[in-house]
N, C-alpha and C. Protein backbone atom coordinates (compact mmCIF):
# COMPACT_ATOMS: atom_id res chain seq x y z
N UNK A 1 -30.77 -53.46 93.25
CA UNK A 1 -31.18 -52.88 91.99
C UNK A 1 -30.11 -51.89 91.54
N UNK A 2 -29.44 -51.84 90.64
CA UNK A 2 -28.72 -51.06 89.89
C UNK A 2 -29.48 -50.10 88.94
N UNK A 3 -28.86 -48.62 89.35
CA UNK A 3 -29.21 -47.53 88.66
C UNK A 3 -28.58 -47.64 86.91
N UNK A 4 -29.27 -47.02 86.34
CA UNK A 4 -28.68 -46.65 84.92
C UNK A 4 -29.08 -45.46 84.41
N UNK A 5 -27.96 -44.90 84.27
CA UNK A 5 -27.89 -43.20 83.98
C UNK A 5 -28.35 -42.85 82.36
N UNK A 6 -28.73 -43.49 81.77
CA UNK A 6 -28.91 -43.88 80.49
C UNK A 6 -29.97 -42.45 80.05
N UNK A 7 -31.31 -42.38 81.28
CA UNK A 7 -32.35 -41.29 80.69
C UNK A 7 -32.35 -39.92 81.55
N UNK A 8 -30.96 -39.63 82.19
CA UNK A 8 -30.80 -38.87 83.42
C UNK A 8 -29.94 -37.71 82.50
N UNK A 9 -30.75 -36.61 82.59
CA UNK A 9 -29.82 -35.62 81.81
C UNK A 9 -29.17 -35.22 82.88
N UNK A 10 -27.87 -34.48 81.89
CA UNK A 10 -26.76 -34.21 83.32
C UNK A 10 -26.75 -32.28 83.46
N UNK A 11 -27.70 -32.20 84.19
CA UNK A 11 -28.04 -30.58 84.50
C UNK A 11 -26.75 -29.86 85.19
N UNK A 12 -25.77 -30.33 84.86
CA UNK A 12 -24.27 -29.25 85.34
C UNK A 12 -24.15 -29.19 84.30
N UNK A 13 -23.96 -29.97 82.87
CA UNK A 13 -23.48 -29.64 82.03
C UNK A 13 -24.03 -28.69 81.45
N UNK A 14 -22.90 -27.72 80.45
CA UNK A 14 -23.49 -26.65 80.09
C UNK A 14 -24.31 -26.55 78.75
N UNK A 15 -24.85 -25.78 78.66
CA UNK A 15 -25.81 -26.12 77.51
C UNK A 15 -25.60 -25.15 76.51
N UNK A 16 -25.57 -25.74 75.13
CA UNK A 16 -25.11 -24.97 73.96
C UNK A 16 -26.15 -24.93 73.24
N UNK A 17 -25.96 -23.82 72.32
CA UNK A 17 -26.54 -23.72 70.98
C UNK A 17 -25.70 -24.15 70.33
N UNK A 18 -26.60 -24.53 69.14
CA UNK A 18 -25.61 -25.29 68.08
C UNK A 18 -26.18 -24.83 66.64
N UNK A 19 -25.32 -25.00 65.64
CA UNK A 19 -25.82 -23.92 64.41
C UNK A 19 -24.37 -24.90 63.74
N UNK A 20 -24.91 -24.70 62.25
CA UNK A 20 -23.78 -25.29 61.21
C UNK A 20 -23.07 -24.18 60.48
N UNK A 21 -22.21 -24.56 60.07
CA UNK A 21 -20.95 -23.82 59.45
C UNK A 21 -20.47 -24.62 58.25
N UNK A 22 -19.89 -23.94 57.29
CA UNK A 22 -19.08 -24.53 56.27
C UNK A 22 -17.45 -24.23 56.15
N UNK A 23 -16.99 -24.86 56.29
CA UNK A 23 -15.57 -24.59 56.15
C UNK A 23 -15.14 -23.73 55.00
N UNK A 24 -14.55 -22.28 54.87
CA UNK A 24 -14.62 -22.13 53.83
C UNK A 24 -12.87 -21.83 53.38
N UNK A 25 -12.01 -21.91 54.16
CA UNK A 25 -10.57 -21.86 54.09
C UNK A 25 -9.90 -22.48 55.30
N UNK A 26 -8.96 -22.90 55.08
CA UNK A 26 -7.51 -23.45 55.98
C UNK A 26 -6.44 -22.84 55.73
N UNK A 27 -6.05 -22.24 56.75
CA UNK A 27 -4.77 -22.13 56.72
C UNK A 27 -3.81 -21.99 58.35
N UNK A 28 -3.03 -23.07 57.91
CA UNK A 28 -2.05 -23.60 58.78
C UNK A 28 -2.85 -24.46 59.78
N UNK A 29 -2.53 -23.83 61.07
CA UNK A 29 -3.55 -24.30 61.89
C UNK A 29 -4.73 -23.71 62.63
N UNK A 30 -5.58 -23.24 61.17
CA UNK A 30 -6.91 -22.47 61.94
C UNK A 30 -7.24 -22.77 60.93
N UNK A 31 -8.83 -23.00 60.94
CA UNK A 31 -9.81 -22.95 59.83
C UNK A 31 -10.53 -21.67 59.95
N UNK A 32 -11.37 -21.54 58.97
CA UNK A 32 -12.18 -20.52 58.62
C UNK A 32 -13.12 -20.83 58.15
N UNK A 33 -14.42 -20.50 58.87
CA UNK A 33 -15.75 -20.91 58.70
C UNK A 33 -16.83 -19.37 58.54
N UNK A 34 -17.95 -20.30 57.73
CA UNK A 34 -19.20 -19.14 58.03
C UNK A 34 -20.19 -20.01 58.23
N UNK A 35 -20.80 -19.28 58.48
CA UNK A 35 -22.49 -20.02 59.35
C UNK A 35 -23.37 -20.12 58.48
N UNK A 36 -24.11 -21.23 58.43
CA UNK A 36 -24.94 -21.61 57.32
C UNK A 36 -25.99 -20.82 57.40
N UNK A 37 -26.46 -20.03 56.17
CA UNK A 37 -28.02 -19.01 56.50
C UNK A 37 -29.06 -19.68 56.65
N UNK A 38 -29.65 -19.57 57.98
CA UNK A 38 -30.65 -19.75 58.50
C UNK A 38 -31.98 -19.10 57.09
N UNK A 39 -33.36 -20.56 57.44
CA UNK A 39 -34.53 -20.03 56.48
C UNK A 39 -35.26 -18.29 57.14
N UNK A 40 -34.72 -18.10 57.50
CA UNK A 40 -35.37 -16.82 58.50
C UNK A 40 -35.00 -15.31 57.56
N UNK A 41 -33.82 -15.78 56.83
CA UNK A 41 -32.85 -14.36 56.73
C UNK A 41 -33.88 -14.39 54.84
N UNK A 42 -34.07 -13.56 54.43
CA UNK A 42 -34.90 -13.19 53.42
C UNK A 42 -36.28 -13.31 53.43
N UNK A 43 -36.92 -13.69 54.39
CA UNK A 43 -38.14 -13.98 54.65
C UNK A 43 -39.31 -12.76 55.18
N UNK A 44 -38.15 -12.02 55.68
CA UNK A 44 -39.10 -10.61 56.44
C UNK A 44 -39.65 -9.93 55.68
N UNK A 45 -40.23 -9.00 56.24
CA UNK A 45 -41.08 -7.98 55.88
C UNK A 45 -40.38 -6.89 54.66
N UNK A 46 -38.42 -6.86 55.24
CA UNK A 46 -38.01 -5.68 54.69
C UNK A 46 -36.67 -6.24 54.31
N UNK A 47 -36.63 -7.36 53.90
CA UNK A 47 -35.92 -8.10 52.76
C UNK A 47 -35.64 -7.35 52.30
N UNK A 48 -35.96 -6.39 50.95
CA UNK A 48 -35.80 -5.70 49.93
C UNK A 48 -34.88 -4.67 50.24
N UNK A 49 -35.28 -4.08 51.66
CA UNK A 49 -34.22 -2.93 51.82
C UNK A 49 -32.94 -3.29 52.85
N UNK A 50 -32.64 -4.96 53.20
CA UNK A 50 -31.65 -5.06 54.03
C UNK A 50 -30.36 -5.62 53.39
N UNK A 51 -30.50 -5.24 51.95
CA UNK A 51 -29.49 -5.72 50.74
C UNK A 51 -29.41 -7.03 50.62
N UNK A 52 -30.87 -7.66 50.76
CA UNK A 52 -30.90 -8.76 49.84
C UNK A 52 -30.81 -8.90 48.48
N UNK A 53 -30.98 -7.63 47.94
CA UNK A 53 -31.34 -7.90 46.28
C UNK A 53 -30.05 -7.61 45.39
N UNK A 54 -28.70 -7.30 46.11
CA UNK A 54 -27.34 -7.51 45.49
C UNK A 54 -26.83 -5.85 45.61
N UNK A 55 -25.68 -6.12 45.34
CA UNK A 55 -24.61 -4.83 45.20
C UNK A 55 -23.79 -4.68 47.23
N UNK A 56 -24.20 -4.01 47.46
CA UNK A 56 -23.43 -3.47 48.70
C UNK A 56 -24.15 -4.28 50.02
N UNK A 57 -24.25 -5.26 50.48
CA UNK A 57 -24.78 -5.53 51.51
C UNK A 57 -25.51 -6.98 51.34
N UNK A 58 -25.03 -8.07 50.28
CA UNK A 58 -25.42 -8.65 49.61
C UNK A 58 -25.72 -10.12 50.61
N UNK A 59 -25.93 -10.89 50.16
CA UNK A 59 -25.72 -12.05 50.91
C UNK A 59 -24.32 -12.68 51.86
N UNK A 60 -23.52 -12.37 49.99
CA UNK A 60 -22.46 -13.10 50.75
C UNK A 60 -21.67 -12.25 51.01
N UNK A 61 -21.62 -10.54 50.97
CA UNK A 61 -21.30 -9.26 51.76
C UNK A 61 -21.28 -10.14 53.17
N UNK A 62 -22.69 -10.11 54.03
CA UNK A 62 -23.41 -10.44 55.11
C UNK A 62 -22.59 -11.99 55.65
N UNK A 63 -22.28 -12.67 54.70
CA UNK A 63 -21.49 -13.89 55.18
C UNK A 63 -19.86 -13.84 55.67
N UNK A 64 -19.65 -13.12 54.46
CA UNK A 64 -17.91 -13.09 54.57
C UNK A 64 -17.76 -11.85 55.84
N UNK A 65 -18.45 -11.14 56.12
CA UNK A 65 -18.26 -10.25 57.68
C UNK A 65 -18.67 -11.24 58.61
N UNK A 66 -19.29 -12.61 58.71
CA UNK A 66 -19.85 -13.31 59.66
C UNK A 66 -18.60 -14.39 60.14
N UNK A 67 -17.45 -13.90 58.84
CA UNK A 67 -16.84 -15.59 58.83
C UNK A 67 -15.84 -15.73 60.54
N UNK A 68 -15.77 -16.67 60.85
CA UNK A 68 -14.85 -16.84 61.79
C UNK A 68 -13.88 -18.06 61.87
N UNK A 69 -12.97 -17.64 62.66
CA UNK A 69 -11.88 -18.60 62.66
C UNK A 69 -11.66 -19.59 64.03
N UNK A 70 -11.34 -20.47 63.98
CA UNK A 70 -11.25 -21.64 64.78
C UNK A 70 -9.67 -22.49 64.61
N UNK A 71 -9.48 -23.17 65.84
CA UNK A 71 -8.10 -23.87 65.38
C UNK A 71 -9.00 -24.96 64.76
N UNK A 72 -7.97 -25.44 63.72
CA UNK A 72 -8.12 -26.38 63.19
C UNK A 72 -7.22 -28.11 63.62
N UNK A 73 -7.57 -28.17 64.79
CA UNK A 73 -7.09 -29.37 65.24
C UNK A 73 -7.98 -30.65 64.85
N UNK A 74 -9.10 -30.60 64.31
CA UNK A 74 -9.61 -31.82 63.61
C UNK A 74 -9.45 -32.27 62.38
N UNK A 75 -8.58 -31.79 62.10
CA UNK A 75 -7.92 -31.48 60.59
C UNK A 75 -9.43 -31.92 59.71
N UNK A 76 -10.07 -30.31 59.43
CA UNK A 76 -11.08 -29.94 58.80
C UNK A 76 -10.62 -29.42 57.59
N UNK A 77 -11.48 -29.91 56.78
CA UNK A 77 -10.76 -29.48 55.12
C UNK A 77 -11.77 -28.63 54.54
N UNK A 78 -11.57 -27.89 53.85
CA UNK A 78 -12.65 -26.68 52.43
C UNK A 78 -13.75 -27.57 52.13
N UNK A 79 -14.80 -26.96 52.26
CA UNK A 79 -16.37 -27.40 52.00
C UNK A 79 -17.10 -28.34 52.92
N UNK A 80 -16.07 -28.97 54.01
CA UNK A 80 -16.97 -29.82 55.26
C UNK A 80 -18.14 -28.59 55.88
N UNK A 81 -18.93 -29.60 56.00
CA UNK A 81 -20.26 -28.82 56.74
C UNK A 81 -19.91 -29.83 58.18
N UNK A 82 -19.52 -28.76 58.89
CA UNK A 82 -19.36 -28.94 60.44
C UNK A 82 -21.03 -28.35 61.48
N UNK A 83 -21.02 -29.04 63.24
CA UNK A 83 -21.86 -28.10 63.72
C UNK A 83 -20.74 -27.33 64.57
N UNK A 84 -21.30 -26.15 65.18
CA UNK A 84 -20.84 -25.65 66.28
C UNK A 84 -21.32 -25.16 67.16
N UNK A 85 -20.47 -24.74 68.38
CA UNK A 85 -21.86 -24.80 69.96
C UNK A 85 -21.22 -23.33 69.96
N UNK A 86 -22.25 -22.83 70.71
CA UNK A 86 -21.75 -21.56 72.06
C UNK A 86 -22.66 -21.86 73.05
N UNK A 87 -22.02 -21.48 74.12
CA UNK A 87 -22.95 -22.15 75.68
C UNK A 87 -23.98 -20.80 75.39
N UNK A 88 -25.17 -21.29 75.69
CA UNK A 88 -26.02 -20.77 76.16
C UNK A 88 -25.55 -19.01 77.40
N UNK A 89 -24.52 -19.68 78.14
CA UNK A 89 -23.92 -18.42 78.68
C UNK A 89 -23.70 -17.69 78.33
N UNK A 90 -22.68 -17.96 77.45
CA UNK A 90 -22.23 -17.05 76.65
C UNK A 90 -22.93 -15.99 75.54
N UNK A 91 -24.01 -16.51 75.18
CA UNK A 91 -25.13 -15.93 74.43
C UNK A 91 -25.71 -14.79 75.75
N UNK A 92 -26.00 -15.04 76.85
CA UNK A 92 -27.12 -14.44 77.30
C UNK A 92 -26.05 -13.29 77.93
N UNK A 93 -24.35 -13.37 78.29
CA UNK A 93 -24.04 -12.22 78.61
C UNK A 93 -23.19 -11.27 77.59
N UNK A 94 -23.10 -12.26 76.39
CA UNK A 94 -22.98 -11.28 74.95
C UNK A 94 -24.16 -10.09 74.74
N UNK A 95 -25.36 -10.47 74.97
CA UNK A 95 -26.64 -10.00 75.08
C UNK A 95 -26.94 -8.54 75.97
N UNK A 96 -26.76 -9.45 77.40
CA UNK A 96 -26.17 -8.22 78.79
C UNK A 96 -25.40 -7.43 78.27
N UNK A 97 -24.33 -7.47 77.04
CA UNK A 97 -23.47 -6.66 76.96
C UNK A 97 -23.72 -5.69 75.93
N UNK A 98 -24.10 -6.64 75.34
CA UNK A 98 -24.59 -5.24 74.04
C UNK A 98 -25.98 -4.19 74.42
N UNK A 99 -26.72 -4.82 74.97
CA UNK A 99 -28.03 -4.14 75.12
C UNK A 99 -28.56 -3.77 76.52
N UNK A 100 -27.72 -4.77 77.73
CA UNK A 100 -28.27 -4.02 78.87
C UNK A 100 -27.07 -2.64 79.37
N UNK A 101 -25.79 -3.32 79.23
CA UNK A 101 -25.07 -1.90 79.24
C UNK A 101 -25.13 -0.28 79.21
N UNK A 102 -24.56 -0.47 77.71
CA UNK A 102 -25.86 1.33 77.05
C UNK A 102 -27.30 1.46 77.37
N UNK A 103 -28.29 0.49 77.60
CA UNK A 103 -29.42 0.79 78.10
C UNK A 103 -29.50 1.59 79.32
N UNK A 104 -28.82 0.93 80.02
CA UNK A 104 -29.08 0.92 81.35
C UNK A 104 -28.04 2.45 81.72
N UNK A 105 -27.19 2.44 80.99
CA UNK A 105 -26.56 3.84 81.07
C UNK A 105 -26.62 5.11 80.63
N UNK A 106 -27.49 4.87 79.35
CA UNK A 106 -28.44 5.69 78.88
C UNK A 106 -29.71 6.31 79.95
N UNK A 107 -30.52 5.25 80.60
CA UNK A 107 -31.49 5.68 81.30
C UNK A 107 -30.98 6.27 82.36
N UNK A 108 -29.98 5.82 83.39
CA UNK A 108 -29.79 6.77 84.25
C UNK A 108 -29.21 8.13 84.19
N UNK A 109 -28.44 7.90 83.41
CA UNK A 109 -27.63 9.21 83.19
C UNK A 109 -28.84 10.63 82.60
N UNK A 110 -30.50 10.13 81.70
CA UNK A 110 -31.09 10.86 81.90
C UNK A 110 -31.76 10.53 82.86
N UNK A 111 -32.06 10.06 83.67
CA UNK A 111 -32.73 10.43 84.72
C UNK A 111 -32.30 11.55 85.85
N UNK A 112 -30.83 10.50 86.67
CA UNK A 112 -29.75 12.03 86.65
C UNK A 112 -30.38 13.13 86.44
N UNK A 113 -29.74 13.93 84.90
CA UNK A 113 -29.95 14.93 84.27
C UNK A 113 -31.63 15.18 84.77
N UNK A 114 -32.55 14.44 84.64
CA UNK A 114 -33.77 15.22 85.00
C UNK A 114 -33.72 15.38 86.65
N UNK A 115 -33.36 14.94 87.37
CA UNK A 115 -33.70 14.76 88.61
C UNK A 115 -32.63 16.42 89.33
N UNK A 116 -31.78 16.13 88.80
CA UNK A 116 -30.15 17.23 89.35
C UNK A 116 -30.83 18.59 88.66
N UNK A 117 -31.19 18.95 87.03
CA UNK A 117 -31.56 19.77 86.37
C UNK A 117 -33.00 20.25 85.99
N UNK A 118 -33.61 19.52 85.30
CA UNK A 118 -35.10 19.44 85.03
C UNK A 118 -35.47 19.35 83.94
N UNK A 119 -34.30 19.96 83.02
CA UNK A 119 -34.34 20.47 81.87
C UNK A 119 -34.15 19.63 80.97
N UNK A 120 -35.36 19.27 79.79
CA UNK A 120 -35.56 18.20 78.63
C UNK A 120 -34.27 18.17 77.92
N UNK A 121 -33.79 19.51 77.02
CA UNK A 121 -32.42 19.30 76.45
C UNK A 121 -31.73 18.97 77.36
N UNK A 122 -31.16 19.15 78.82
CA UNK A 122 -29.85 18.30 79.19
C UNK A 122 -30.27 17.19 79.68
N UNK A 123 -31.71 16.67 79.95
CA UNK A 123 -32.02 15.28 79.79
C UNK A 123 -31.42 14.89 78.90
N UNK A 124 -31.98 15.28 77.51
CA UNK A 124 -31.29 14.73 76.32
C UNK A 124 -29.78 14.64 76.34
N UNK A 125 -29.05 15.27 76.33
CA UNK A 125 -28.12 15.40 76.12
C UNK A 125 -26.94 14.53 77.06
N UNK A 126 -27.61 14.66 78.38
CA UNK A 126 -26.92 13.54 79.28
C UNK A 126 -27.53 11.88 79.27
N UNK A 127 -28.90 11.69 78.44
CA UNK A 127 -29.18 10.45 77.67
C UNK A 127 -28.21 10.21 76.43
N UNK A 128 -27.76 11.16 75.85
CA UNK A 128 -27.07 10.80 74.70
C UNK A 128 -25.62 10.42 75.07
N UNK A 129 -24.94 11.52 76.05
CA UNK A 129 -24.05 11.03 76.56
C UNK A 129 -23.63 9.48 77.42
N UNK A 130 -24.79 9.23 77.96
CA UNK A 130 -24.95 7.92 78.87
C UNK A 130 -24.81 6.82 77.68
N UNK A 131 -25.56 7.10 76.47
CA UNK A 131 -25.35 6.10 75.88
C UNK A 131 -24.08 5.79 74.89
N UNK A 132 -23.02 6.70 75.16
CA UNK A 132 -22.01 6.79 74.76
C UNK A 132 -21.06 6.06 75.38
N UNK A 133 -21.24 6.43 76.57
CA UNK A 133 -20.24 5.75 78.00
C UNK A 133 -21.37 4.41 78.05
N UNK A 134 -21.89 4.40 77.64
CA UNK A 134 -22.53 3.25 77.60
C UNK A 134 -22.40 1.60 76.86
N UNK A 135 -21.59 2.62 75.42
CA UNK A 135 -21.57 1.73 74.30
C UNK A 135 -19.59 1.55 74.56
N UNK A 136 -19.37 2.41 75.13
CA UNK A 136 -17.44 2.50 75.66
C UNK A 136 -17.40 1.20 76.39
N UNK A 137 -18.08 1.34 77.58
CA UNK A 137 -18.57 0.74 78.60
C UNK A 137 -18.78 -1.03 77.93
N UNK A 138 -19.93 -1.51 77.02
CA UNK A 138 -20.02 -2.29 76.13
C UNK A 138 -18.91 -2.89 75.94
N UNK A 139 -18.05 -2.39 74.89
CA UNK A 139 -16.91 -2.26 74.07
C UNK A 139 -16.03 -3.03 74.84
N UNK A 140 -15.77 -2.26 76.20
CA UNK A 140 -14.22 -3.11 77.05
C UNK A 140 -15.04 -4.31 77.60
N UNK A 141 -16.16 -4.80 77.88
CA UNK A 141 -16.73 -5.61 78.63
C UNK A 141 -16.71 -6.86 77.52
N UNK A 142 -16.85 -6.37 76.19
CA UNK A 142 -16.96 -7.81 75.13
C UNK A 142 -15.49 -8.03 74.81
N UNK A 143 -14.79 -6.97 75.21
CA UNK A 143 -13.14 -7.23 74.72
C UNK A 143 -12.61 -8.12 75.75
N UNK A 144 -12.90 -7.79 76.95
CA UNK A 144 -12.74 -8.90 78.05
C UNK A 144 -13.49 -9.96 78.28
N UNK A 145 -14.73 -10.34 77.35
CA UNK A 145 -15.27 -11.39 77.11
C UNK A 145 -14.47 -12.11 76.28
N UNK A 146 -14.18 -11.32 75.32
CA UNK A 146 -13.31 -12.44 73.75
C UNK A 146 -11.96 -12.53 74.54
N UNK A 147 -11.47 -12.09 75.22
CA UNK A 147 -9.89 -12.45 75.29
C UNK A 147 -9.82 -13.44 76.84
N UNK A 148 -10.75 -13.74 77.18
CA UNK A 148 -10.88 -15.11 77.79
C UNK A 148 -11.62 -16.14 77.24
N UNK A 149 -12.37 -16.01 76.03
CA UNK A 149 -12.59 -17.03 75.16
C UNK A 149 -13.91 -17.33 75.78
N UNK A 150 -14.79 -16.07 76.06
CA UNK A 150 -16.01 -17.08 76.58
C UNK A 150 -17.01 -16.88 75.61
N UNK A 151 -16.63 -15.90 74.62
CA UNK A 151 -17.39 -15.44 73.18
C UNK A 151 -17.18 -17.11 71.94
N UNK A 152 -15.99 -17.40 72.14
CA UNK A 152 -15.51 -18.05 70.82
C UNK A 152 -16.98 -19.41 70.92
N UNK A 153 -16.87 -19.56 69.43
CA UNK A 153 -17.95 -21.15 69.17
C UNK A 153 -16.78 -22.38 69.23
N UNK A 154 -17.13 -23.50 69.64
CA UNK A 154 -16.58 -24.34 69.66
C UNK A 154 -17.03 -25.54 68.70
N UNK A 155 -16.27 -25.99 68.19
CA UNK A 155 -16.06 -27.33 67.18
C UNK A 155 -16.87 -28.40 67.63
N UNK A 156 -17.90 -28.96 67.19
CA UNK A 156 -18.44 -29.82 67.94
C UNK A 156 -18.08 -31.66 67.24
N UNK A 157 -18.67 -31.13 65.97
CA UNK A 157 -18.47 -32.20 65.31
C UNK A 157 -18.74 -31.98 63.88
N UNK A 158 -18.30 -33.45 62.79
CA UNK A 158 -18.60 -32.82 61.82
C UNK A 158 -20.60 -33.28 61.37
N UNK A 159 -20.76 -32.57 60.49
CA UNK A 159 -22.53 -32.58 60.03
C UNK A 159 -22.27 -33.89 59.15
N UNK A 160 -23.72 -34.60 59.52
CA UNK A 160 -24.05 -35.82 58.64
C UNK A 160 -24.55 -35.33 57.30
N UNK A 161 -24.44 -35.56 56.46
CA UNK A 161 -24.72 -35.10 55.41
C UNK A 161 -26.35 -34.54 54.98
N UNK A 162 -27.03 -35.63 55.93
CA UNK A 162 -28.37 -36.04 55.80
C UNK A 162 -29.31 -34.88 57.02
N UNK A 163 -28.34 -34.74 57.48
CA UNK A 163 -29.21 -33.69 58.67
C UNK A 163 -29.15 -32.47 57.89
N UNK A 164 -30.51 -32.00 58.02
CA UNK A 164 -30.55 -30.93 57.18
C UNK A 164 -31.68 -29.88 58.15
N UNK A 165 -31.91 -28.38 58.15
CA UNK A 165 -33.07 -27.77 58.34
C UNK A 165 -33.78 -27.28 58.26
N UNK A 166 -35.08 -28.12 57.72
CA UNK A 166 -36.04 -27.42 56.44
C UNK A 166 -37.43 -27.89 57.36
N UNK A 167 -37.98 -26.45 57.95
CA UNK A 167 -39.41 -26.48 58.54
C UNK A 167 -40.97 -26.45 57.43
């Protein structure tokens, strides 16, 4: 009897998120993309005050700070709607980095301070500090994330025209 790998997912491989992009410039050999807005983003509670409604913080304010660049080795042209991945990894220690970091350096450093002192203001104050060396701390850990490339999205393919995502 011969096996067939046909319904066998392959659990080494790594697993991405995937999200669409629009090409919105080329040049040379890098493209420049932004990420298609998700139905989520105007929908909240506080829409009104997160500069949805225009001037300083606008939509496409919020897009053109989102845009990113990619080589352009698939020779991708202005207005393709592409997808793109980031591993799942990479998400969860982008995550570790922004929020367990300073957290976690924040809390001890007042605890510290209460435990060494007693005293609420230099609690405070060595919480505020912690979360300083915290967010420093952050800072070099995502800089040494991006400059081994474990931050960047990768090119997956281009979007069928027809795939669309409307819940």
């Amino acid at each position: 009897m011969t096996e067939t790998y046909d319904d066998i997912s392959d659990y080494g491989a790594p697993a991405l998120v995937e999200g669409f992009a629009h090409v919105v410039a080329v040049e040379g050999d890098t493209a420049w993309l932004e990420p298609e807005q998700t139905t989520s983003c105007g929908h909240c509670a506080s829409s009104s005050a997160c500069g949805g409604k225009g001037g300083i913080g606008t939509l496409a304010d919020r897009l053109e700070a989102r845009r990113f660049s990619l080589p352009n080795r698939d020779n991708l042209r202005v207005g393709e709607r592409v997808v793109i991945g980031v591993s799942e990894k990479a998400l969860v220690k982008a995550s570790l980095t922004a929020y367990a970091i300073p957290l976690v350096s924040l809390l001890f450093c007042g605890a510290m301070a209460q435990w060494l002192v007693g005293s609420d203001l230099v609690t405070m104050l060595a919480m505020l500090a912690g979360l300083a060396l915290g967010m420093v701390g952050a800072r070099i850990n995502a800089t040494r994330l991006n400059a081994r490339g474990e931050l960047s999205p990768h090119f997956l393919r281009r979007a069928d025209v027809v795939i669309t995502c409307h819940f």
